[in-house]
PDB file of N, CA and C in Angstrom:
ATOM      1  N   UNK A   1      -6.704  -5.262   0.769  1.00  0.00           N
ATOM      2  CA  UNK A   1      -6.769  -3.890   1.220  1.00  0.00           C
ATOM      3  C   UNK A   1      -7.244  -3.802   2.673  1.00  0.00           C
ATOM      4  N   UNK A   2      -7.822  -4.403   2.862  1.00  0.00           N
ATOM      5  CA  UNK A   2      -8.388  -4.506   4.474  1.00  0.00           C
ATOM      6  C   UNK A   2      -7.324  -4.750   5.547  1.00  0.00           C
ATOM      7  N   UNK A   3      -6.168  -5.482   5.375  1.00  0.00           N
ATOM      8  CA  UNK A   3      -5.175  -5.933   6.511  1.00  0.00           C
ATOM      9  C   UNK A   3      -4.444  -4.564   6.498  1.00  0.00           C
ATOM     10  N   UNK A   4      -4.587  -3.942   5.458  1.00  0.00           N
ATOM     11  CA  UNK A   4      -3.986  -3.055   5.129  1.00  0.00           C
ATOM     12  C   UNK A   4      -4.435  -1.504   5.870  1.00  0.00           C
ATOM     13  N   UNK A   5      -6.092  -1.636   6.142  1.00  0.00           N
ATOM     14  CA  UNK A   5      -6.759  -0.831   6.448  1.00  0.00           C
ATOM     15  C   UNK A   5      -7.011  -0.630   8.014  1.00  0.00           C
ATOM     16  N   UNK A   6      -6.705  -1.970   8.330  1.00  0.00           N
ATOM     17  CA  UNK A   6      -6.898  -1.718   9.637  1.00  0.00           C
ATOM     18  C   UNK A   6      -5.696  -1.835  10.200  1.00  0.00           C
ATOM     19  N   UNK A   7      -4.264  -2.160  10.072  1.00  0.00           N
ATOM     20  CA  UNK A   7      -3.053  -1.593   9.841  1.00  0.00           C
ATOM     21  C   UNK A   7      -2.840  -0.250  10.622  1.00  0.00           C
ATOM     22  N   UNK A   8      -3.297   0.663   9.293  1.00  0.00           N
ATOM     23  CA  UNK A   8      -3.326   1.993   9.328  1.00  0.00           C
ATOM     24  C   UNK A   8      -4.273   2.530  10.384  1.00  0.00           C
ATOM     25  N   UNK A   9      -5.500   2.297  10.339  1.00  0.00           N
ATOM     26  CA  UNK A   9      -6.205   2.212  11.580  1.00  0.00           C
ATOM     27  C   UNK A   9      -5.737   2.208  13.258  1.00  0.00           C
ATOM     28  N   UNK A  10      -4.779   0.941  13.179  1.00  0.00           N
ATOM     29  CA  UNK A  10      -3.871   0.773  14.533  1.00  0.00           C
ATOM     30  C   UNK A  10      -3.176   1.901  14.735  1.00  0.00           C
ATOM     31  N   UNK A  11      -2.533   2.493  13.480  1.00  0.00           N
ATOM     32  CA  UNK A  11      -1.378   3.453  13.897  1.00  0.00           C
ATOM     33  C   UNK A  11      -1.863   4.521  14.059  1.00  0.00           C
ATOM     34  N   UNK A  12      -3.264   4.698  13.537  1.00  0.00           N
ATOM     35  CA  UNK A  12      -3.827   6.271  13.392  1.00  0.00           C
ATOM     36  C   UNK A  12      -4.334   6.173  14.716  1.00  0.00           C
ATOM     37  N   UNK A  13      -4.821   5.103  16.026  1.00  0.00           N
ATOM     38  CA  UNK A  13      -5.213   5.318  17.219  1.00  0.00           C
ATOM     39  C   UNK A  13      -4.335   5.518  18.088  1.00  0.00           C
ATOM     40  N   UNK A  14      -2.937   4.871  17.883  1.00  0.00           N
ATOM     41  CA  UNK A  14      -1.626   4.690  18.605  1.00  0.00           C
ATOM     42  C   UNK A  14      -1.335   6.165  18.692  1.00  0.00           C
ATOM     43  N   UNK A  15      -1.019   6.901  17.502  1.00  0.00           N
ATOM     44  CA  UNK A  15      -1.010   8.210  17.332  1.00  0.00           C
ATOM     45  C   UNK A  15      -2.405   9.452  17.819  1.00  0.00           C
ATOM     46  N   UNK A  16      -3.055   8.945  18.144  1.00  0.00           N
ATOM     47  CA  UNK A  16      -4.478   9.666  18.616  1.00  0.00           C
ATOM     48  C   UNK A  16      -4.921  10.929  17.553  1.00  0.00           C
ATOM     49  N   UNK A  17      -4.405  10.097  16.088  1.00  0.00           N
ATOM     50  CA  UNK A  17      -4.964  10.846  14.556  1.00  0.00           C
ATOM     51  C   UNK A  17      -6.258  10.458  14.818  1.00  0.00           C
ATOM     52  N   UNK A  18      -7.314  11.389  15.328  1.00  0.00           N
ATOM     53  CA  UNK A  18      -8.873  10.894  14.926  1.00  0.00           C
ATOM     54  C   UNK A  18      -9.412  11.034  13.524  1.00  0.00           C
ATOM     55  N   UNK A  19      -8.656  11.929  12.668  1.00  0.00           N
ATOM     56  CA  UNK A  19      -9.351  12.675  11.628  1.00  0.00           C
ATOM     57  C   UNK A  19      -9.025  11.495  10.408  1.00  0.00           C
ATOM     58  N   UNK A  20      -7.653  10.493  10.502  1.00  0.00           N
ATOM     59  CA  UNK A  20      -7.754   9.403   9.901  1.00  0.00           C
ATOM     60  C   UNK A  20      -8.341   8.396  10.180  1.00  0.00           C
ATOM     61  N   UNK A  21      -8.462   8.355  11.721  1.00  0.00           N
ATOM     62  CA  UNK A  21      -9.063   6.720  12.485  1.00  0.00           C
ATOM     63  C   UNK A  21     -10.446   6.615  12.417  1.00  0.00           C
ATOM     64  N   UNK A  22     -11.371   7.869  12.229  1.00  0.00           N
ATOM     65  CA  UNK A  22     -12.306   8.014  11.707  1.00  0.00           C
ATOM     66  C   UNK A  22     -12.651   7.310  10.481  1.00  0.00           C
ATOM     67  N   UNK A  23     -11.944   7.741   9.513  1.00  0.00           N
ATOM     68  CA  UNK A  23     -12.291   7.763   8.317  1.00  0.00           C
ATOM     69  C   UNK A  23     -11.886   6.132   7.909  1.00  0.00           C
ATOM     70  N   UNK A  24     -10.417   5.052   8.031  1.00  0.00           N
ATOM     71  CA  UNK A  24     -10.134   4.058   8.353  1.00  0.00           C
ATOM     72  C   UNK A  24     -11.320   3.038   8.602  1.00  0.00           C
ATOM     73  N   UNK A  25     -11.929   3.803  10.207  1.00  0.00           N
ATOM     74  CA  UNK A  25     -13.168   2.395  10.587  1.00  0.00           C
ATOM     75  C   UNK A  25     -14.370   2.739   9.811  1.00  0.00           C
ATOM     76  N   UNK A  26     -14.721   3.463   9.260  1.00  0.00           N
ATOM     77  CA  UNK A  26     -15.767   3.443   8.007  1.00  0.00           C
ATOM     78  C   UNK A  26     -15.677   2.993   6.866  1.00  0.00           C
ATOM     79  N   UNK A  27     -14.556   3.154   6.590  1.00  0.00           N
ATOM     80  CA  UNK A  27     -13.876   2.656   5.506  1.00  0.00           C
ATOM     81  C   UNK A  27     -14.083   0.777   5.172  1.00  0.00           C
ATOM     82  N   UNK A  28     -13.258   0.526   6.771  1.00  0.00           N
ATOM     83  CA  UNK A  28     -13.442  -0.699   7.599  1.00  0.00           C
ATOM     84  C   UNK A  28     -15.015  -1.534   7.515  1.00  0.00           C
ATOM     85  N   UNK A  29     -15.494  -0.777   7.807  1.00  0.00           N
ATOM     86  CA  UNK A  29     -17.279  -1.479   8.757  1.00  0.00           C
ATOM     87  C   UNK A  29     -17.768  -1.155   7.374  1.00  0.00           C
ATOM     88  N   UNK A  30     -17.509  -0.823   6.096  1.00  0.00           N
ATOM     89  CA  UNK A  30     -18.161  -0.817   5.094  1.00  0.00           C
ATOM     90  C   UNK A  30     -17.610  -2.233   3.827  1.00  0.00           C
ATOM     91  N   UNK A  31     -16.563  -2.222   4.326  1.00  0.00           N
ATOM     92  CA  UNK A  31     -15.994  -3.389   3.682  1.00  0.00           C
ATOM     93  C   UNK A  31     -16.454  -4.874   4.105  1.00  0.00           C
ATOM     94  N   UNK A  32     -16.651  -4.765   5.185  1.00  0.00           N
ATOM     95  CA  UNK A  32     -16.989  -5.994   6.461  1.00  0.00           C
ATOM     96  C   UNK A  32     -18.136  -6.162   6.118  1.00  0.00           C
ATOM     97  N   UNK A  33     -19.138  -5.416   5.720  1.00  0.00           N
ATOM     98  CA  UNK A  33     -20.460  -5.145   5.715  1.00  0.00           C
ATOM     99  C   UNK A  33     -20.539  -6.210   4.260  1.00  0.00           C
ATOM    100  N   UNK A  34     -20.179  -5.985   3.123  1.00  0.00           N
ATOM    101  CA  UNK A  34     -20.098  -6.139   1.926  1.00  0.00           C
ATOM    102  C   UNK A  34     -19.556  -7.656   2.044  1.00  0.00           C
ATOM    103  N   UNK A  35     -18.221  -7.708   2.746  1.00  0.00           N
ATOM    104  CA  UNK A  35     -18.092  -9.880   2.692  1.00  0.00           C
ATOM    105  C   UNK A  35     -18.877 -10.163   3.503  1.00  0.00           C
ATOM    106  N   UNK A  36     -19.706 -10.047   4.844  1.00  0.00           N
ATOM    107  CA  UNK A  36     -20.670 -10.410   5.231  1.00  0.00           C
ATOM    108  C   UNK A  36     -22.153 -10.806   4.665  1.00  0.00           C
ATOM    109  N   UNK A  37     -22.366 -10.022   3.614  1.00  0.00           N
ATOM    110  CA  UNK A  37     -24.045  -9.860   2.950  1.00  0.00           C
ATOM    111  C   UNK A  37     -23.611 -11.059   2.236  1.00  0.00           C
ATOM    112  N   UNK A  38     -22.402 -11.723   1.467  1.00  0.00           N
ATOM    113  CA  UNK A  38     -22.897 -12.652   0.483  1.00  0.00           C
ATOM    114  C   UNK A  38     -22.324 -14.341   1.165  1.00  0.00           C
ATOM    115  N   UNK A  39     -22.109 -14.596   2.108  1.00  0.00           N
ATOM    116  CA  UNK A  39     -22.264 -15.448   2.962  1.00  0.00           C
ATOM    117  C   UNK A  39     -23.413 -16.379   3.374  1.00  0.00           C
ATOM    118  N   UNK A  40     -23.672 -17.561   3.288  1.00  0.00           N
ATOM    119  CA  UNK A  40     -24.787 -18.582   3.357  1.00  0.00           C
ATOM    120  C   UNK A  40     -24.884 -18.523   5.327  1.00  0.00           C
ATOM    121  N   UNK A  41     -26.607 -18.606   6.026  1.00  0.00           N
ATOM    122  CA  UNK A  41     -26.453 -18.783   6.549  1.00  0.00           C
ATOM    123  C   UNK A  41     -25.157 -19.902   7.640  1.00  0.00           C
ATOM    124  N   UNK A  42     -24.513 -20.680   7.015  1.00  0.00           N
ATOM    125  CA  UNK A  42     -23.091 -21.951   7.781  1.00  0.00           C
ATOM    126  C   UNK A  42     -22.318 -20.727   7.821  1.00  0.00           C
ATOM    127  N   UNK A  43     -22.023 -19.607   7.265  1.00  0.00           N
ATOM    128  CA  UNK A  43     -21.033 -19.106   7.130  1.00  0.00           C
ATOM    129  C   UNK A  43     -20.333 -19.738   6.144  1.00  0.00           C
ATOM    130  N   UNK A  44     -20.602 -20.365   5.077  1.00  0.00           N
ATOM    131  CA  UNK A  44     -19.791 -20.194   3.839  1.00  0.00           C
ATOM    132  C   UNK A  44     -20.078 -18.496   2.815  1.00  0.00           C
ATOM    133  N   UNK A  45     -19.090 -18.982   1.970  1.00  0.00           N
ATOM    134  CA  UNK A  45     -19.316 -18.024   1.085  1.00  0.00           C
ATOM    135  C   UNK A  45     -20.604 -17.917  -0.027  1.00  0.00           C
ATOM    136  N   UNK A  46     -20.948 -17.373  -0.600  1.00  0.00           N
ATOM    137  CA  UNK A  46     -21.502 -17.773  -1.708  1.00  0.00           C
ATOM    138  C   UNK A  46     -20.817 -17.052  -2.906  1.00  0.00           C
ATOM    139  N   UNK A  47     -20.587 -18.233  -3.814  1.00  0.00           N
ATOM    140  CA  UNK A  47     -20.239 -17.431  -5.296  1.00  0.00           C
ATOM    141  C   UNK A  47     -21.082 -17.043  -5.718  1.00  0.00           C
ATOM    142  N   UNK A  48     -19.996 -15.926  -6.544  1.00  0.00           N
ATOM    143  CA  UNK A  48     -20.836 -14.720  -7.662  1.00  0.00           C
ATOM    144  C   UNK A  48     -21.525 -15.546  -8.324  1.00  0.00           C
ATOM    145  N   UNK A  49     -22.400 -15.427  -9.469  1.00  0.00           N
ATOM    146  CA  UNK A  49     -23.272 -15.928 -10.337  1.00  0.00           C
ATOM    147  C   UNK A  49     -22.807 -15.345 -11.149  1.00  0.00           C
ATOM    148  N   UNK A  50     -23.069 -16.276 -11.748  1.00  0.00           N
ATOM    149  CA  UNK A  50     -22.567 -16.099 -13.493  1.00  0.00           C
ATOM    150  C   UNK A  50     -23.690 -15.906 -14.779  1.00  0.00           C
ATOM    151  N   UNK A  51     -24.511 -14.695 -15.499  1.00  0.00           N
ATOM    152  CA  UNK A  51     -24.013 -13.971 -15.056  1.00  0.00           C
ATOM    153  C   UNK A  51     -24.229 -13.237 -13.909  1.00  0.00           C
ATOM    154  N   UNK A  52     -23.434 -11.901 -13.673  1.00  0.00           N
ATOM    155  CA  UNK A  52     -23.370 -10.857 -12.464  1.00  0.00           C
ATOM    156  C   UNK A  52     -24.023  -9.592 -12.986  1.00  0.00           C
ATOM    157  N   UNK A  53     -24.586  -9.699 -14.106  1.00  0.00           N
ATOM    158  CA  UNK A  53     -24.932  -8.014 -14.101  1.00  0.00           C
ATOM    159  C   UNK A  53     -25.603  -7.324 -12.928  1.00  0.00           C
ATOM    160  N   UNK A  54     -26.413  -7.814 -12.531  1.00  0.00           N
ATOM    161  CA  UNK A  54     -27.500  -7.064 -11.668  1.00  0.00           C
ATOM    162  C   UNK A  54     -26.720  -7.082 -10.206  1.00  0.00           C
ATOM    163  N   UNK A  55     -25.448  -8.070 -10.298  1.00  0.00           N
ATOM    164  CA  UNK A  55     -25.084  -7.470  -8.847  1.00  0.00           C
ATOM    165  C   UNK A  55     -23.911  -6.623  -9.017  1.00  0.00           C
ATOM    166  N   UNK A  56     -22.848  -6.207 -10.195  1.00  0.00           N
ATOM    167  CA  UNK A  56     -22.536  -5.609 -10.695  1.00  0.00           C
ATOM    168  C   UNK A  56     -23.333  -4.072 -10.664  1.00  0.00           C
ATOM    169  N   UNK A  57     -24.656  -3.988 -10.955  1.00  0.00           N
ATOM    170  CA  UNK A  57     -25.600  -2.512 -10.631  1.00  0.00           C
ATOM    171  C   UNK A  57     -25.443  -2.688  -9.276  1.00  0.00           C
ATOM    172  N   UNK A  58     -25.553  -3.744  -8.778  1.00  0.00           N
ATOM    173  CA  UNK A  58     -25.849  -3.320  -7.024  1.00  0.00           C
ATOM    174  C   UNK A  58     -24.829  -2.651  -6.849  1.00  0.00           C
ATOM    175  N   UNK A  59     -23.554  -3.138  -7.427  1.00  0.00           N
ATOM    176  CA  UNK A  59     -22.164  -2.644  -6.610  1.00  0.00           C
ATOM    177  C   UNK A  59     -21.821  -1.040  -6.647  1.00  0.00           C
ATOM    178  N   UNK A  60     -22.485  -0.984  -7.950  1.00  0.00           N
ATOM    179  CA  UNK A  60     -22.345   0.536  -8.594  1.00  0.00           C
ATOM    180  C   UNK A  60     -22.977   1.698  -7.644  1.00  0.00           C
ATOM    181  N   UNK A  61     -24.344   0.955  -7.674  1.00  0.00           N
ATOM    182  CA  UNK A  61     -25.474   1.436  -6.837  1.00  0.00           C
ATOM    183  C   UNK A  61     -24.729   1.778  -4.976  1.00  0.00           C
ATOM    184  N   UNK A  62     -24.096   0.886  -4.603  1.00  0.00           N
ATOM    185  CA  UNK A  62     -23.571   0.602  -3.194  1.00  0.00           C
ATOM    186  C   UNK A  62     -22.986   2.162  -3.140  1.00  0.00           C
ATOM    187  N   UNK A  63     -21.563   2.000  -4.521  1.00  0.00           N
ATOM    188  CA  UNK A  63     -20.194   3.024  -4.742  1.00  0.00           C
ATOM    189  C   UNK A  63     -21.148   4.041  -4.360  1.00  0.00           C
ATOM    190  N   UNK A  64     -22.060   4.548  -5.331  1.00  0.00           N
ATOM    191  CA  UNK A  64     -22.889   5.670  -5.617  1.00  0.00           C
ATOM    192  C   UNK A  64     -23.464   6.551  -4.332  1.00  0.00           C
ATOM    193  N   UNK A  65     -24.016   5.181  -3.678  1.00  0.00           N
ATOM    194  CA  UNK A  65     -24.858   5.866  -2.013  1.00  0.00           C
ATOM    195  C   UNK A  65     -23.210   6.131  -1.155  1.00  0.00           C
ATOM    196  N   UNK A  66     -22.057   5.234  -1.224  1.00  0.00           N
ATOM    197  CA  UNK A  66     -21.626   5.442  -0.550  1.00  0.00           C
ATOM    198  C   UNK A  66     -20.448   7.083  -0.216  1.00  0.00           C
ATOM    199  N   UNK A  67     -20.757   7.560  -1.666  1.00  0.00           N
ATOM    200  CA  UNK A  67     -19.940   8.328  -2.223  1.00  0.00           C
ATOM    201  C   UNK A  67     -21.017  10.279  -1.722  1.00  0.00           C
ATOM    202  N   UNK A  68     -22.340   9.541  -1.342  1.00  0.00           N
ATOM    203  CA  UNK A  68     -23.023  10.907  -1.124  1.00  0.00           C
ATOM    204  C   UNK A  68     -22.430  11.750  -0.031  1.00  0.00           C
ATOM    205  N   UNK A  69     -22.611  12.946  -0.447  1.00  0.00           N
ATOM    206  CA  UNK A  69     -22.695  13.626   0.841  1.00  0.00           C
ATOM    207  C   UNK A  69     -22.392  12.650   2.698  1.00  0.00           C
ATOM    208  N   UNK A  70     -24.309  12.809   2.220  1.00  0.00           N
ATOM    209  CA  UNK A  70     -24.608  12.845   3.840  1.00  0.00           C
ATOM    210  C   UNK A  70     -24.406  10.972   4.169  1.00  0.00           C
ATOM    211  N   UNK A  71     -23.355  10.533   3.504  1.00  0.00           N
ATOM    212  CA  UNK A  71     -23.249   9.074   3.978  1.00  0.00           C
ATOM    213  C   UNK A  71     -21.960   8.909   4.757  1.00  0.00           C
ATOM    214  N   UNK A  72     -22.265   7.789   5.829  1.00  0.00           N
ATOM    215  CA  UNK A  72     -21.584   7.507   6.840  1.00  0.00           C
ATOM    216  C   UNK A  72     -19.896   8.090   6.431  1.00  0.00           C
ATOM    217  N   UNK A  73     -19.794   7.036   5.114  1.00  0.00           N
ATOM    218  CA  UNK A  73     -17.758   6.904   4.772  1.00  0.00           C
ATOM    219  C   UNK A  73     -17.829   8.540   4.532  1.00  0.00           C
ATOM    220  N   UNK A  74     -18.772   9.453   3.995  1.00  0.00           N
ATOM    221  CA  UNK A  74     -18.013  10.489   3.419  1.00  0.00           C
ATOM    222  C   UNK A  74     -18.036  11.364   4.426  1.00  0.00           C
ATOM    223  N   UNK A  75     -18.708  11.277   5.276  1.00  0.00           N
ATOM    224  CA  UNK A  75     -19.047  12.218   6.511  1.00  0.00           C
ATOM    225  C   UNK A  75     -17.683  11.675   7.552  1.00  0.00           C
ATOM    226  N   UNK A  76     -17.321  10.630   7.168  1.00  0.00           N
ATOM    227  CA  UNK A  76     -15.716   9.654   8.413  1.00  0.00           C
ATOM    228  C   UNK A  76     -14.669  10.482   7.035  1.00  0.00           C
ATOM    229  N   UNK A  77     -15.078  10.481   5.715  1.00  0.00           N
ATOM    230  CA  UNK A  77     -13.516  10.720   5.494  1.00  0.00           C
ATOM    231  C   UNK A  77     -13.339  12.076   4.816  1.00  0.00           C
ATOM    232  N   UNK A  78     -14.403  13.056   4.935  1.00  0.00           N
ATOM    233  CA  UNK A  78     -14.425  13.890   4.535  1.00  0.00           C
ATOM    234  C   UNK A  78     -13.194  15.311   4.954  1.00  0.00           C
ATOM    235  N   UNK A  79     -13.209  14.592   5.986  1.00  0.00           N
ATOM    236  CA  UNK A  79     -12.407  16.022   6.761  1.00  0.00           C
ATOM    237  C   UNK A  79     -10.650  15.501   6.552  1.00  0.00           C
ATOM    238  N   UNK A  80     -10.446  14.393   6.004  1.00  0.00           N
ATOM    239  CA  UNK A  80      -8.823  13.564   5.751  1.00  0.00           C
ATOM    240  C   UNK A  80      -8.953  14.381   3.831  1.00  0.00           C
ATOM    241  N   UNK A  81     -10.332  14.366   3.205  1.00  0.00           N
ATOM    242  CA  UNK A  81     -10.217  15.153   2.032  1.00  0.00           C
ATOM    243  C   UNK A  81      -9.574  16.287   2.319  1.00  0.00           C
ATOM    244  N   UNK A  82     -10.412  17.392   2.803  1.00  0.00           N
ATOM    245  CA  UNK A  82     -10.041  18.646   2.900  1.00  0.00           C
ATOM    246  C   UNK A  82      -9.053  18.744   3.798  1.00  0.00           C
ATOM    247  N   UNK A  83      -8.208  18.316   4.553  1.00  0.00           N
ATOM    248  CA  UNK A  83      -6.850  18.611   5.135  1.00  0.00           C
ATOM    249  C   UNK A  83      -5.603  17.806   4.445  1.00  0.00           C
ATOM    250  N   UNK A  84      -6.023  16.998   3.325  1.00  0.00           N
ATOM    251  CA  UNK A  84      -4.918  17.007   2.417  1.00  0.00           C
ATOM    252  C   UNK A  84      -5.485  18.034   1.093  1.00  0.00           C
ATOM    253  N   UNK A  85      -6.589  18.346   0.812  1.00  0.00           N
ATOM    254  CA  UNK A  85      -6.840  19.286  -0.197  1.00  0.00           C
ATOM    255  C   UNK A  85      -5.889  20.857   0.306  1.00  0.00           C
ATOM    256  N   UNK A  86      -6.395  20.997   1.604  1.00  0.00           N
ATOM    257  CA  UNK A  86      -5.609  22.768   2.468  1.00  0.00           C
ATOM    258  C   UNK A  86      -3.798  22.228   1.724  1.00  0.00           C
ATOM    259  N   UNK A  87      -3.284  21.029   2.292  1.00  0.00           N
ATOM    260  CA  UNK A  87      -1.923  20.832   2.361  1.00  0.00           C
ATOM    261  C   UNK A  87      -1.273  20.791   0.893  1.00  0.00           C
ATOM    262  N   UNK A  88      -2.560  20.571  -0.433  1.00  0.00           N
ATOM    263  CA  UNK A  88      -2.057  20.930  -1.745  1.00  0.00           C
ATOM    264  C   UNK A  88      -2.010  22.021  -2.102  1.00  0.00           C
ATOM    265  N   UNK A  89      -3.178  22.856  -1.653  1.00  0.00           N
ATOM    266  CA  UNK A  89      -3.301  24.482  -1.950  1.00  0.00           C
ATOM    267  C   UNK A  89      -2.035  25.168  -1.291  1.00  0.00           C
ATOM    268  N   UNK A  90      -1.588  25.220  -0.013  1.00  0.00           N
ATOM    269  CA  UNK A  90      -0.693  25.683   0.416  1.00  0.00           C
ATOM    270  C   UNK A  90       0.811  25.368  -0.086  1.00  0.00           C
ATOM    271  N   UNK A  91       0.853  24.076  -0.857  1.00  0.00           N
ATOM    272  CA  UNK A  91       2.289  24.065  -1.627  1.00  0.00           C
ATOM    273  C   UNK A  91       2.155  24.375  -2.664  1.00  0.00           C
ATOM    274  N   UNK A  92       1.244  24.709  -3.790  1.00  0.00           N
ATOM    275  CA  UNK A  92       1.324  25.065  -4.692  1.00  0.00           C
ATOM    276  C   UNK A  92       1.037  27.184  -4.733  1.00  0.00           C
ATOM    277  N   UNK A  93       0.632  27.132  -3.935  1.00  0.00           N
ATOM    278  CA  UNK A  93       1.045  28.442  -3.147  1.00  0.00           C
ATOM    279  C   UNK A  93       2.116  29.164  -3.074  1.00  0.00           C
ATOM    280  N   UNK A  94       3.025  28.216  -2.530  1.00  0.00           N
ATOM    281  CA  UNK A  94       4.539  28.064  -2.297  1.00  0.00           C
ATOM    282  C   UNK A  94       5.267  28.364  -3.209  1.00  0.00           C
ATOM    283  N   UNK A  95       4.936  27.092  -4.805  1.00  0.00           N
ATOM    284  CA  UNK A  95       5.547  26.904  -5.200  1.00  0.00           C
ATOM    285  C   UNK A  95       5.266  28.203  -6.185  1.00  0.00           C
ATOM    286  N   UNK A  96       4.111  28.819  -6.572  1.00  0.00           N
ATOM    287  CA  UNK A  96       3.933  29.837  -7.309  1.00  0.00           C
ATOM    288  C   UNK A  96       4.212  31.116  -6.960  1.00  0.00           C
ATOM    289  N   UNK A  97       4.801  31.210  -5.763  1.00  0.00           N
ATOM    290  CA  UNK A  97       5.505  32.460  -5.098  1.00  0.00           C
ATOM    291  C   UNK A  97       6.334  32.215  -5.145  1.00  0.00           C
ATOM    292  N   UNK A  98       7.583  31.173  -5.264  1.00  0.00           N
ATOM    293  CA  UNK A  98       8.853  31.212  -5.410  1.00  0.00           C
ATOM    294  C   UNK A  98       9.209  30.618  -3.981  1.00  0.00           C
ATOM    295  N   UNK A  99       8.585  30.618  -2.858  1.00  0.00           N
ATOM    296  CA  UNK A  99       9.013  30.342  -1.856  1.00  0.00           C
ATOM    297  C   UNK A  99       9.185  28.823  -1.282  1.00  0.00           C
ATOM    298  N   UNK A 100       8.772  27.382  -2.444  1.00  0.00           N
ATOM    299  CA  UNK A 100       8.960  26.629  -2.801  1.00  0.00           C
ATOM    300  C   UNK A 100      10.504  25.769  -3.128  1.00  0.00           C
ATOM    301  N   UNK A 101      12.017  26.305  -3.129  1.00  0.00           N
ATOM    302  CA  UNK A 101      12.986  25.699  -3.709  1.00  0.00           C
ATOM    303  C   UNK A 101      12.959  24.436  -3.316  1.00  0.00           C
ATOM    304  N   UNK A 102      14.161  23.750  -4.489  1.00  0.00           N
ATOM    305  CA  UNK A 102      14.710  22.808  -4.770  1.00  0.00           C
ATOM    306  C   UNK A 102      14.890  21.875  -2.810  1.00  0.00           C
ATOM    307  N   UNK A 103      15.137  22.783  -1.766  1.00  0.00           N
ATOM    308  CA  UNK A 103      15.265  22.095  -0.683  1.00  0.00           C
ATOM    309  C   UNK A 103      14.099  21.811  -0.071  1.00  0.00           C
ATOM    310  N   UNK A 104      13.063  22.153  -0.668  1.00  0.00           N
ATOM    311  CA  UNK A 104      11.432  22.431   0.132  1.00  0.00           C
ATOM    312  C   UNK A 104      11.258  20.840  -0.638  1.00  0.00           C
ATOM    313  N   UNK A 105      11.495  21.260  -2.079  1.00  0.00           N
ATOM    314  CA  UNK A 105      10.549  19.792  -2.598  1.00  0.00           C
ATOM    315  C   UNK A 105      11.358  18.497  -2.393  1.00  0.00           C
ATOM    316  N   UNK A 106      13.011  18.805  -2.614  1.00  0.00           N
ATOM    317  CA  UNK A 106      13.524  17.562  -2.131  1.00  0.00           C
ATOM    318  C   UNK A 106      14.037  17.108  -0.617  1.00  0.00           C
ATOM    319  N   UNK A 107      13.609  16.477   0.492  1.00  0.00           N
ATOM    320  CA  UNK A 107      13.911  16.873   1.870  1.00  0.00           C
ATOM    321  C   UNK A 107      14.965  15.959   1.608  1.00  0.00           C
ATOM    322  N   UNK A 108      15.970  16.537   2.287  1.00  0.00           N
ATOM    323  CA  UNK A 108      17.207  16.030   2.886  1.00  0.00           C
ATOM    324  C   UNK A 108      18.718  16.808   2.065  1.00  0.00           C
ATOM    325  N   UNK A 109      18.161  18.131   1.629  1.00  0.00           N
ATOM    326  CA  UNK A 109      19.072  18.789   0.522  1.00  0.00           C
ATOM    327  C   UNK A 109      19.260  20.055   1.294  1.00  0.00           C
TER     328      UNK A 109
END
């Protein structure tokens, strides 16, 4: 997901989309953050432990803070929520006024 993320990232700066490129490098620097912490000083990896419960809670714990309010990712991707939330309200809008047809929902008709 990450090659993937910063991908999208490239195109959302190329395009001077801040309201995605925002949300992208938080997205980004939170992922980075996470394969970084379990790394041995050499820069190897370290494997999971077997078992994982308690880092399993951490992870939960991580989702949880990262999902608040006033935290970094939701405050970067909050505003890519609500301007695809406006862009559902307004077609279903559409579509419940009638002003919705068959050429609205299928493009190229």
């Amino acid at each position: 997901m990450l090659p993937d993320l910063q991908y999208a990232l490239l195109l959302a700066k190329a395009t001077n989309n801040n309201i995605t490129a925002i949300c992208y490098q938080a997205w980004i620097e939170m992922i980075q953050v996470r394969a970084t912490a379990v790394k041995s000083q050499d820069g190897t990896d370290i494997p999971i432990p077997d078992p994982h419960l308690l880092t399993d809670f951490e992870r939960m714990v991580e989702l949880r803070n990262a999902l608040q309010p006033d935290s970094k990712f939701m405050t970067s991707c909050s505003p890519v929520a609500n301007l695809i939330k406006q862009d559902v309200i307004s077609f279903m809008g559409k579509v419940i006024s009638g002003g919705a047809g068959l050429a609205t929902l299928v493009p190229g008709l």
